[in-house]
Every structure is written in C-alpha cells, then in structure tokens.
Protein backbone atom coordinates (compact mmCIF):
# COMPACT_ATOMS: atom_id res chain seq x y z
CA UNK A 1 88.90 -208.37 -63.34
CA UNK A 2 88.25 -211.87 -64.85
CA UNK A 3 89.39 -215.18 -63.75
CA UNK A 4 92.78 -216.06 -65.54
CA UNK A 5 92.15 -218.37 -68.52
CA UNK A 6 94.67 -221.03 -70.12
CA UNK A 7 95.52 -220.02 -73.68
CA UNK A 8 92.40 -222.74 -74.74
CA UNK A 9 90.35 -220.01 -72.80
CA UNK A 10 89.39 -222.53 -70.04
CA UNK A 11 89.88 -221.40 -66.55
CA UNK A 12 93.11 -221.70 -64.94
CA UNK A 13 93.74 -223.68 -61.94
CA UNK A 14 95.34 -222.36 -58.81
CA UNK A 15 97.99 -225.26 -59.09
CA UNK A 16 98.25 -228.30 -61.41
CA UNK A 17 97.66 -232.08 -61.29
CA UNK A 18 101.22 -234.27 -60.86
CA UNK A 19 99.07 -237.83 -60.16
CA UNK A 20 95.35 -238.00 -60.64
CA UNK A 21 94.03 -238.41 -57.19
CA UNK A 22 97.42 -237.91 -55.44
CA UNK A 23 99.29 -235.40 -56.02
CA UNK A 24 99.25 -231.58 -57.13
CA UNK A 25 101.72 -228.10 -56.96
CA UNK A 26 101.11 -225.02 -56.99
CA UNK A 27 102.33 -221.42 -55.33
CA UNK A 28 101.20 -220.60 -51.78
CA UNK A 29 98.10 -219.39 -52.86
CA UNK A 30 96.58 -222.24 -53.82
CA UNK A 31 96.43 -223.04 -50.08
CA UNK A 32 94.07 -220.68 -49.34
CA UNK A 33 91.14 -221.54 -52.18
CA UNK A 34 89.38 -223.68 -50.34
CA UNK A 35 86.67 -224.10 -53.62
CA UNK A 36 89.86 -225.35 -55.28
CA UNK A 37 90.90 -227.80 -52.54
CA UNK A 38 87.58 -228.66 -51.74
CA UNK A 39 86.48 -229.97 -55.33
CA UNK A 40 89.72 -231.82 -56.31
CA UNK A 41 89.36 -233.50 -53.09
CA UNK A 42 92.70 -232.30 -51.02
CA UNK A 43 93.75 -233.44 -47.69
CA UNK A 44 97.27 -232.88 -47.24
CA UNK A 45 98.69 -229.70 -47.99
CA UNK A 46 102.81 -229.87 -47.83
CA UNK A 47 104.13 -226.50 -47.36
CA UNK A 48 107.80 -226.98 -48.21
CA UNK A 49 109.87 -223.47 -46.78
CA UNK A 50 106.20 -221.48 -46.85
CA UNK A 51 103.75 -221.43 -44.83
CA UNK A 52 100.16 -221.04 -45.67
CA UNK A 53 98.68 -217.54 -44.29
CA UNK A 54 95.76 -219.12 -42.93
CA UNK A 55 94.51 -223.04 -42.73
CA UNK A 56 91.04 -224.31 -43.94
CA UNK A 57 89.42 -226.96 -41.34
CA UNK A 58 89.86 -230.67 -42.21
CA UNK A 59 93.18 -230.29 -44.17
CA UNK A 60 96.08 -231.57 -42.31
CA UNK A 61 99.41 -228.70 -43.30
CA UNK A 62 103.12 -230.38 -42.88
CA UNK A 63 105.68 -227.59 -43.22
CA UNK A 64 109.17 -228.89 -44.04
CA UNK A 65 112.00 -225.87 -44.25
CA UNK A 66 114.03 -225.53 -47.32
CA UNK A 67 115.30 -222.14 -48.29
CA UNK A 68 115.41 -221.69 -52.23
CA UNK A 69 119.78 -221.20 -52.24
CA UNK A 70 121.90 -223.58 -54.10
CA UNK A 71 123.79 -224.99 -51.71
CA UNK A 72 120.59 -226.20 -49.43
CA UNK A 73 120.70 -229.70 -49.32
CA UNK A 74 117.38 -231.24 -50.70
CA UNK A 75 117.78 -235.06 -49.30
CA UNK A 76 116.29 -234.85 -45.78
CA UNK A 77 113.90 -232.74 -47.28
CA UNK A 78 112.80 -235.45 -50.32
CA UNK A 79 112.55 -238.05 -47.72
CA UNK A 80 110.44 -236.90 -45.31
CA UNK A 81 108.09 -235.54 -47.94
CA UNK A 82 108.07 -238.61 -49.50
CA UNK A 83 107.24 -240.27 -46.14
CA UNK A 84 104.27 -237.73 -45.66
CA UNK A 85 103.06 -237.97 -49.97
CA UNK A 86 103.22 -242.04 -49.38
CA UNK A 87 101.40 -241.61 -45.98
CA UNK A 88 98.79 -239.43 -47.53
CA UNK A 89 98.20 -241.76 -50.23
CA UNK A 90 97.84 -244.88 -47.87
CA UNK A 91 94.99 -243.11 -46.07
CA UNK A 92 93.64 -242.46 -49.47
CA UNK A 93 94.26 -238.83 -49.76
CA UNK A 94 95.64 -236.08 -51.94
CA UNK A 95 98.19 -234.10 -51.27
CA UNK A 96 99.28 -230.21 -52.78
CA UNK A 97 103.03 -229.65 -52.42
CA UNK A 98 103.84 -225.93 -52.31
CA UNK A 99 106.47 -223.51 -51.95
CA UNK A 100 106.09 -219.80 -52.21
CA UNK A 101 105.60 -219.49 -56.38
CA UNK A 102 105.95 -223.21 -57.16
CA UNK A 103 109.41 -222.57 -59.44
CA UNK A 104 111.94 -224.13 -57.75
CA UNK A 105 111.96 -225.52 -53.88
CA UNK A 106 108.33 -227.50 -54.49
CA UNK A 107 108.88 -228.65 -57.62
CA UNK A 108 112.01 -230.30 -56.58
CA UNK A 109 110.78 -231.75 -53.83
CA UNK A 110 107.83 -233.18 -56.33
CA UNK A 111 110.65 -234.62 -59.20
CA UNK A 112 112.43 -236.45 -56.21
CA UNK A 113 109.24 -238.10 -54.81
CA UNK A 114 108.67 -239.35 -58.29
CA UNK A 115 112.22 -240.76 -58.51
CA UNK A 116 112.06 -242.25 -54.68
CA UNK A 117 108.59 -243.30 -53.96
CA UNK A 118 106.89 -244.29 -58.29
CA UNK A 119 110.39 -245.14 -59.92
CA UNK A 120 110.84 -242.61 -62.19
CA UNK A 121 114.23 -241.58 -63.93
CA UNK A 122 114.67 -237.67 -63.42
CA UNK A 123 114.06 -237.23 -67.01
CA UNK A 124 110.14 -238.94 -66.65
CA UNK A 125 110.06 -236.65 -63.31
CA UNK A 126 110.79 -233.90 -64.86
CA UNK A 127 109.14 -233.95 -67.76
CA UNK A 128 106.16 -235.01 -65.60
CA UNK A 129 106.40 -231.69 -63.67
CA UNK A 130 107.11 -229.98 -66.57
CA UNK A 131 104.03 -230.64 -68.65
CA UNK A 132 102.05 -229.57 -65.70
CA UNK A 133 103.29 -226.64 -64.54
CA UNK A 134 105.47 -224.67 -67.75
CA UNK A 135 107.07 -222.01 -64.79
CA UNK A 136 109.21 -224.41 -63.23
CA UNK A 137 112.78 -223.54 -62.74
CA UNK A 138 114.14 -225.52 -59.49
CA UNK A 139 118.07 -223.69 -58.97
CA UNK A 140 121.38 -225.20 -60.46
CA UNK A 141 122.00 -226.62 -56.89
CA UNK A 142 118.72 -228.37 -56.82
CA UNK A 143 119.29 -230.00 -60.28
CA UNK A 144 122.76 -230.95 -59.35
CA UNK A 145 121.22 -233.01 -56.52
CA UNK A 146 118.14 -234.07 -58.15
CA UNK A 147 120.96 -235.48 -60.96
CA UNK A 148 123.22 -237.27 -57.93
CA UNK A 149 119.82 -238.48 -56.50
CA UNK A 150 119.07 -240.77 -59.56
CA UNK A 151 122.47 -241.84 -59.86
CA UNK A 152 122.32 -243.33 -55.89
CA UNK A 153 118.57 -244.71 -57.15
CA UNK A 154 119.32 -246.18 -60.14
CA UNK A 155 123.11 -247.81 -59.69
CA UNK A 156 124.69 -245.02 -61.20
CA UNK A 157 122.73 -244.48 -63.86
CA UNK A 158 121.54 -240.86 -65.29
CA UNK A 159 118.83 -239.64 -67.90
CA UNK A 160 119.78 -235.95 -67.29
CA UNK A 161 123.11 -233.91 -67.33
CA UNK A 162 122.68 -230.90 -64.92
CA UNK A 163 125.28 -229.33 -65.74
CA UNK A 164 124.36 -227.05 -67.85
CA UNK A 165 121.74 -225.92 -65.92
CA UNK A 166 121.97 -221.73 -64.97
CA UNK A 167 119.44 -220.02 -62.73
CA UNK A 168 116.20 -219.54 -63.92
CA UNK A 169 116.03 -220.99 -66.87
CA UNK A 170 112.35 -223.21 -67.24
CA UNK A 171 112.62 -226.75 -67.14
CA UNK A 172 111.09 -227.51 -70.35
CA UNK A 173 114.04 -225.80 -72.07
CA UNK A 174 116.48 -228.56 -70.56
CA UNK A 175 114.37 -230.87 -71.62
C-alpha cells in the first residue's frame, strides 16, 4: 500500500499547518511519526482528551481532558491550552494539538486559541482551521461556546451564528 496522496498527488501530511512555525492538528496518530515531527520541527505535542500510545524523546506531551459530548464545557480547557501554545511559542517551539481524529475536541480547542491568544473573530478561526484541515466538525455544543467565547472577547460582538449548527456537519459548510 502507498502513502496517501492529496488530490494534487503530493503526499499527505499526518496533520496540517494552523501557524507556520507554531502551530499544527492532526488525529492521534500524528503523535507517533516521529519523521513527521522531527522535520517540521515539533516540540510540544498537546494531547487534548487522547493520549499518545507511546512518546518520542525530546517532545514535551501536555494532556488536557475533554470528552467530545455537547455539554462539556470547553473554557478551562481553551485557557490552559492557550497558556501551554503561548508558552511553547515563547521558548520558540511548535506545538501539534490533537485529539483522537482531529474533528471536533482539537480543533476547538485550536479556533479558541486563535480567538484568545492572535485576535481572531471565530469566523477568521474557523476558516483558518478549516482551510487546513477539510474534516473538521467540532459538536453543536462546542460551536455554541466557541460563538459565546467571541462575544465575551470582542464586547459582544459575533461573526458566526451557531445555531444552526447539527452534529457532524464539516465546518466549511457553515462557512
């Protein structure tokens, strides 16, 4: 079996750039490709509900718990990851954010470090994690919260209406 190739038949990477030289998602598996990690230069691996089967020497693993349900609250969580991402990118590193596929727990995590920690409306986040990763789909709870999180950032200001957001559906159809 080949490598798995983008539709431009280059090779497809085992999880995608957010912020050159800062910050990347991907699915649990990406933790463990230590070519991957290696080459784009990753020292901080984030493991947000998962944890990574096994841990490559000189990578320093946070695990922060978040189950994927709709009524989880995300806050504490977005914080302290953006506490770790910020503290990462002091020390000059990069960090990969991960959840079990990358569809809905890291990816929200990712959209609300955008909004807290580089200023973006949710719209620019998502879009942002959209364009780099087409599967995510972070759960009607999570967008409800990502949604309430801009309007507490930005003086009650929103880019994005939530609300009709259903499971599953991909973030670049909202969009």
């Amino acid at each position: 079996m080949g490598k798995k190739k983008n539709p431009d038949g280059s090779a497809k990477q085992p999880a995608a750039c957010i912020m050159p030289d800062l910050l990347y998602l991907g699915p649990v598996s990406a933790t463990s490709n230590g070519a991957f990690l290696a080459r784009e230069g990753i020292t901080h691996v984030l493991s947000i509900g998962k944890s990574p089967a096994s841990r490559i020497d000189g990578i320093t693993y946070e695990r922060l718990s978040l189950t994927d349900e709709e009524h989880s609250i995300i806050e504490p969580v977005a914080t302290r990851a953006s506490e770790i991402i910020d503290k990462a990118a002091s020390a000059g590193g990069k960090v990969l954010v991960h959840c079990s596929a990358a569809i809905s727990r890291s990816p929200t995590i990712v959209a609300a470090y955008l909004m807290k920690s580089r200023g973006m409306s949710l719209r620019e986040a998502l879009e942002v994690v959209a364009a780099a990763r087409e599967s995510v789909a972070p759960n009607p709870g999570f967008m409800r919260q990502l949604g309430d999180m801009e309007k507490e950032l930005f003086d009650g200001k929103s880019t994005f209406d939530p609300s009709g957001v259903t499971a599953m559906t991909r973030l670049a159809s909202w969009l």
